[in-house]
C-alpha atoms as a PDB file:
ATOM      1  CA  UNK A   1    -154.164  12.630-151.536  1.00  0.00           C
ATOM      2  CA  UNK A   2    -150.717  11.315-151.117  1.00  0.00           C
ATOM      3  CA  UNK A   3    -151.257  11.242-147.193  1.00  0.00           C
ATOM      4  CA  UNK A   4    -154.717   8.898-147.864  1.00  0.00           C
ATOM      5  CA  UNK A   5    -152.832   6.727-150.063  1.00  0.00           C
ATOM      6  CA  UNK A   6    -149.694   6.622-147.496  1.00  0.00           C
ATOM      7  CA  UNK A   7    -152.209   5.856-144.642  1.00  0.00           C
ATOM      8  CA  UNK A   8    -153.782   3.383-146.650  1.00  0.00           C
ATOM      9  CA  UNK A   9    -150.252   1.060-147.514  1.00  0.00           C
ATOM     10  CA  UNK A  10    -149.591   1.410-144.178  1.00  0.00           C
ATOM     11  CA  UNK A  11    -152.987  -0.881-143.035  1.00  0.00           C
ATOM     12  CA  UNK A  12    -151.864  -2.961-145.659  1.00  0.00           C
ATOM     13  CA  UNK A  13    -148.680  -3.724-144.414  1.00  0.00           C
ATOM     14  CA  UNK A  14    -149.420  -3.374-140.959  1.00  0.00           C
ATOM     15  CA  UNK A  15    -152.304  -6.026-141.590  1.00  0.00           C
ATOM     16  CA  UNK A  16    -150.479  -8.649-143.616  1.00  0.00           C
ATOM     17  CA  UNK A  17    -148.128  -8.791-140.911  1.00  0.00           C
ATOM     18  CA  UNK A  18    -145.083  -6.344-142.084  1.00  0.00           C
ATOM     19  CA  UNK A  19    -143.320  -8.625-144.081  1.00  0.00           C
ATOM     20  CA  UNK A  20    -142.801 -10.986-140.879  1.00  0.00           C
ATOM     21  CA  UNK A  21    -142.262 -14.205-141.417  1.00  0.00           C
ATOM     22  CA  UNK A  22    -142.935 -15.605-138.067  1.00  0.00           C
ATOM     23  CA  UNK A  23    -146.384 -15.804-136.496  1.00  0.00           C
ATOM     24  CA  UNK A  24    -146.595 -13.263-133.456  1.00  0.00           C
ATOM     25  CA  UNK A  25    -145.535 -13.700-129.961  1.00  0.00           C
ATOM     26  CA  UNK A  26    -143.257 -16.834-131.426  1.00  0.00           C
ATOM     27  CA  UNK A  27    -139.897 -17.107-130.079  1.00  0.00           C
ATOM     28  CA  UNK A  28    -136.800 -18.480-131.572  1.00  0.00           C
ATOM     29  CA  UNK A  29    -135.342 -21.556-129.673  1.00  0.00           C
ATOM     30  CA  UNK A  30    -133.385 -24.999-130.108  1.00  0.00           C
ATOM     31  CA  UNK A  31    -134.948 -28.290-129.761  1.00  0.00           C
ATOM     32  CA  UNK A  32    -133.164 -31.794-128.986  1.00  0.00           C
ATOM     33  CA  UNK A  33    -135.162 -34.877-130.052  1.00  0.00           C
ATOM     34  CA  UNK A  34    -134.781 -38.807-130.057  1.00  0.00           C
ATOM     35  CA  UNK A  35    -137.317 -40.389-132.106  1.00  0.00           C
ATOM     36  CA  UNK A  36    -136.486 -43.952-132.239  1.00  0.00           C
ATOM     37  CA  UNK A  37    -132.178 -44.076-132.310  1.00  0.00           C
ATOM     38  CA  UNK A  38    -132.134 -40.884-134.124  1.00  0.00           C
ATOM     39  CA  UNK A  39    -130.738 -38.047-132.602  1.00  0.00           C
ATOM     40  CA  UNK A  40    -132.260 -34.266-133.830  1.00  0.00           C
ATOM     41  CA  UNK A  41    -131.245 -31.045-132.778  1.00  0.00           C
ATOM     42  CA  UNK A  42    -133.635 -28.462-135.068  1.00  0.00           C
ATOM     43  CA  UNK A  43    -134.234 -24.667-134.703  1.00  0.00           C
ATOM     44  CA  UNK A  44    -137.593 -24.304-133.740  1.00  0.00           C
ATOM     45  CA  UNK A  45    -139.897 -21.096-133.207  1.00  0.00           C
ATOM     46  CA  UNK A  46    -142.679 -21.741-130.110  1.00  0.00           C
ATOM     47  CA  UNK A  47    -145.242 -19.878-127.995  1.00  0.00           C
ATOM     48  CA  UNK A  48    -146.163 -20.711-124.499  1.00  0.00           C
ATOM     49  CA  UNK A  49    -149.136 -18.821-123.242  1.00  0.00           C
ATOM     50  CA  UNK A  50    -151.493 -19.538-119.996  1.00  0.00           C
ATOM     51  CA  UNK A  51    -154.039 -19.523-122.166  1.00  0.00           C
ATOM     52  CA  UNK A  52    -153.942 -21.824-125.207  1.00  0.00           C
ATOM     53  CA  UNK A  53    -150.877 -23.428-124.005  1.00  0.00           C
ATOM     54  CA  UNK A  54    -147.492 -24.356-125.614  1.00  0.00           C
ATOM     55  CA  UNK A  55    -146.931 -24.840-129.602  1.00  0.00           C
ATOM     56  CA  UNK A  56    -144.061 -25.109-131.051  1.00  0.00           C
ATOM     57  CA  UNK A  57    -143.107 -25.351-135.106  1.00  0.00           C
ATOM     58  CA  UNK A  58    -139.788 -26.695-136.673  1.00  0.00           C
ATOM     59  CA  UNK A  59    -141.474 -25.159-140.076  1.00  0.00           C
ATOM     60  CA  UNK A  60    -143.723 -22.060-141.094  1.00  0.00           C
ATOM     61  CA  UNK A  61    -146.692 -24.658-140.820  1.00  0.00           C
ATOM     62  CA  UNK A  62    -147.160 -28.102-139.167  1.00  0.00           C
ATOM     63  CA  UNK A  63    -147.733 -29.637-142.352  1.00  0.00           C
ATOM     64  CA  UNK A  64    -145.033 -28.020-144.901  1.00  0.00           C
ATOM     65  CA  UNK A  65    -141.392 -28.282-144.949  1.00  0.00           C
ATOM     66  CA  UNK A  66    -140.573 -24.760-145.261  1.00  0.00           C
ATOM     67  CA  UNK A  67    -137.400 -24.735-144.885  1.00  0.00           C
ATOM     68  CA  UNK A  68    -136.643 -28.028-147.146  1.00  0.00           C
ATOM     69  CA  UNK A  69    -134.524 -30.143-144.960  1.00  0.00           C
ATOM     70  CA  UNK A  70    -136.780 -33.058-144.921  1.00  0.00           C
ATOM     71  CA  UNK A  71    -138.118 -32.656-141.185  1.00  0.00           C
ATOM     72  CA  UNK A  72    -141.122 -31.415-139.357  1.00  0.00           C
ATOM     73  CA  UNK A  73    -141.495 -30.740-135.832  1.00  0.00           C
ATOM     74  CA  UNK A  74    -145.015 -29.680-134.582  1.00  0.00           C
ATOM     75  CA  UNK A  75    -145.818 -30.092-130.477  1.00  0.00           C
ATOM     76  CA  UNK A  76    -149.760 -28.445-129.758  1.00  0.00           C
ATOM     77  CA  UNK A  77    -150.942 -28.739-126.200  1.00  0.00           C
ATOM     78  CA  UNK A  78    -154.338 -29.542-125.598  1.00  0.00           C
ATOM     79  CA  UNK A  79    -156.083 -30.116-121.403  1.00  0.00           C
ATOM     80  CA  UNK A  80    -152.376 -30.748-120.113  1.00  0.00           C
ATOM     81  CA  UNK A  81    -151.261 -33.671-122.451  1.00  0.00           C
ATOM     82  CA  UNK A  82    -148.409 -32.623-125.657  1.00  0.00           C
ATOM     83  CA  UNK A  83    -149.551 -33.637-129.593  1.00  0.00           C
ATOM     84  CA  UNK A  84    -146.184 -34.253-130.893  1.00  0.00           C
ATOM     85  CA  UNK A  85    -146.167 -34.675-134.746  1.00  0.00           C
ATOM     86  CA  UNK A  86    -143.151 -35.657-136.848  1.00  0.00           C
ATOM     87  CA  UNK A  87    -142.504 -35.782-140.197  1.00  0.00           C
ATOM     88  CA  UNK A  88    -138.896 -37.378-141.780  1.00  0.00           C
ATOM     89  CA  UNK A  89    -138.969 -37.483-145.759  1.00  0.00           C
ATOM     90  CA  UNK A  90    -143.311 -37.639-146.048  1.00  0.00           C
ATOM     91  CA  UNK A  91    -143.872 -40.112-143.199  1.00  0.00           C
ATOM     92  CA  UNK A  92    -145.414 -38.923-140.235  1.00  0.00           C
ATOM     93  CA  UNK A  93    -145.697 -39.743-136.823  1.00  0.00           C
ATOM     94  CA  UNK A  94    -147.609 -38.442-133.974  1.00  0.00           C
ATOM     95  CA  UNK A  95    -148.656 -39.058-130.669  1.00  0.00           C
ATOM     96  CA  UNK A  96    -149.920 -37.643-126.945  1.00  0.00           C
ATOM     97  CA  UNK A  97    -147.186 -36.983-124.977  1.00  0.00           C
ATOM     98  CA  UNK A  98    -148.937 -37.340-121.219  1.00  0.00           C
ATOM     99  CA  UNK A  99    -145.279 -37.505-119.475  1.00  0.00           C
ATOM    100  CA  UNK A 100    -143.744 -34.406-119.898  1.00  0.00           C
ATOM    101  CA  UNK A 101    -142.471 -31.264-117.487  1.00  0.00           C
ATOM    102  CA  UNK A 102    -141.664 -27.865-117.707  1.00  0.00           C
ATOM    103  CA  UNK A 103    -139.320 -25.918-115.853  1.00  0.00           C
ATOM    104  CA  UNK A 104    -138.007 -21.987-115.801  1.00  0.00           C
ATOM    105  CA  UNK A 105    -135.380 -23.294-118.846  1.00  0.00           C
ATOM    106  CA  UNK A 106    -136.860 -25.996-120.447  1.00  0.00           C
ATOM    107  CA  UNK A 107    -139.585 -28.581-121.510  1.00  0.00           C
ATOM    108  CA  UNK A 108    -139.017 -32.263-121.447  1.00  0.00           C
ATOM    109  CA  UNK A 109    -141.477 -34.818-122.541  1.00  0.00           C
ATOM    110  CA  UNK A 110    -141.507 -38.629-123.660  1.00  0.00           C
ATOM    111  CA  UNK A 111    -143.611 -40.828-125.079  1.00  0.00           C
ATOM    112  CA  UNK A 112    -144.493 -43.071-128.366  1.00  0.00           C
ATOM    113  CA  UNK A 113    -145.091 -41.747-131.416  1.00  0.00           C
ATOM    114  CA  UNK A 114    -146.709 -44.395-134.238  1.00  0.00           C
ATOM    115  CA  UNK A 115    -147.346 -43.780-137.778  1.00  0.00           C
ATOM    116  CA  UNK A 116    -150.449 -41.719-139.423  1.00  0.00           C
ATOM    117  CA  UNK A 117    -151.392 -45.059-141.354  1.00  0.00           C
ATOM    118  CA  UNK A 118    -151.937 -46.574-137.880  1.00  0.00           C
ATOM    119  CA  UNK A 119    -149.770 -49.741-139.190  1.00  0.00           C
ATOM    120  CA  UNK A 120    -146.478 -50.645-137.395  1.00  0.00           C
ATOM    121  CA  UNK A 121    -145.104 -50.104-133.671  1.00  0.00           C
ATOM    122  CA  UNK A 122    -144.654 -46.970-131.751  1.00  0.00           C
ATOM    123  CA  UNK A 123    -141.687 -45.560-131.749  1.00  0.00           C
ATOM    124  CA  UNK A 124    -139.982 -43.738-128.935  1.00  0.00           C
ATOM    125  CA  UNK A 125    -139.425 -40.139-128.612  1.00  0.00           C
ATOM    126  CA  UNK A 126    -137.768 -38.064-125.946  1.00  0.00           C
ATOM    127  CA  UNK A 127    -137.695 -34.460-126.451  1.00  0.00           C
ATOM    128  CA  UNK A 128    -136.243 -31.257-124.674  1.00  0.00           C
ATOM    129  CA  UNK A 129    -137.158 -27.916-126.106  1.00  0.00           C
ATOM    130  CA  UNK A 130    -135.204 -24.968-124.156  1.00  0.00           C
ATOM    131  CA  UNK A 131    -137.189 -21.694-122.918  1.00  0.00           C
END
């Protein structure tokens, strides 16, 4: 009986992930961004596979700040062009990032990001994300 029960905690755990925090496959990495004349350097967790591509998150989600210091950092490829979401204090910004490169170290992009409200200018943003 206590074997049964053992086996069965274990498919718990083993199913909710083990207690890991970080999605699978993610790897731990710096990021250097200019959005406008703000410098960032965040701590960043991303995935870069042939398959679906890169993704990278400055948070546990694209959409909460997990780790409460105001910022979010979300970059989703999708057919060879970068979706580069920020967020600084609720306000978000996104954008396609179509000029962008990657190399054996790093990934380096620009582009304009403009608000979600679709009001006001683009802003600039120049990122570098090391591998």
């Amino acid at each position: 009986m206590k074997k049964i029960l053992l086996t069965i905690i274990v498919i718990i755990v083993y199913a909710c992930g083990g207690g890991n925090s970080s999605k699978e496959g993610m790897k731990d990495t710096k990021m250097t961004a200019k959005i406008g004349s703000e410098n960032y350097e965040v701590d960043v967790r991303y995935q870069l596979d042939e398959n679906t591509g890169l993704t990278v998150y400055s948070d546990k989600t694209d959409v909460t700040d997990s780790n409460n210091d105001g910022l979010i950092f979300a970059i989703f490829e999708y057919n060879g062009k970068l979706q580069f979401d920020f967020v600084k204090n609720g306000e978000r910004l996104g954008g396609r990032i179509t000029d962008w490169s990657k190399t054996a170290n790093d990934i380096s992009g620009n582009g304009t990001l403009k608000p979600e409200s679709g009001l006001g200018q683009g802003i600039s943003v120049s990122f570098n994300l090391r591998l």
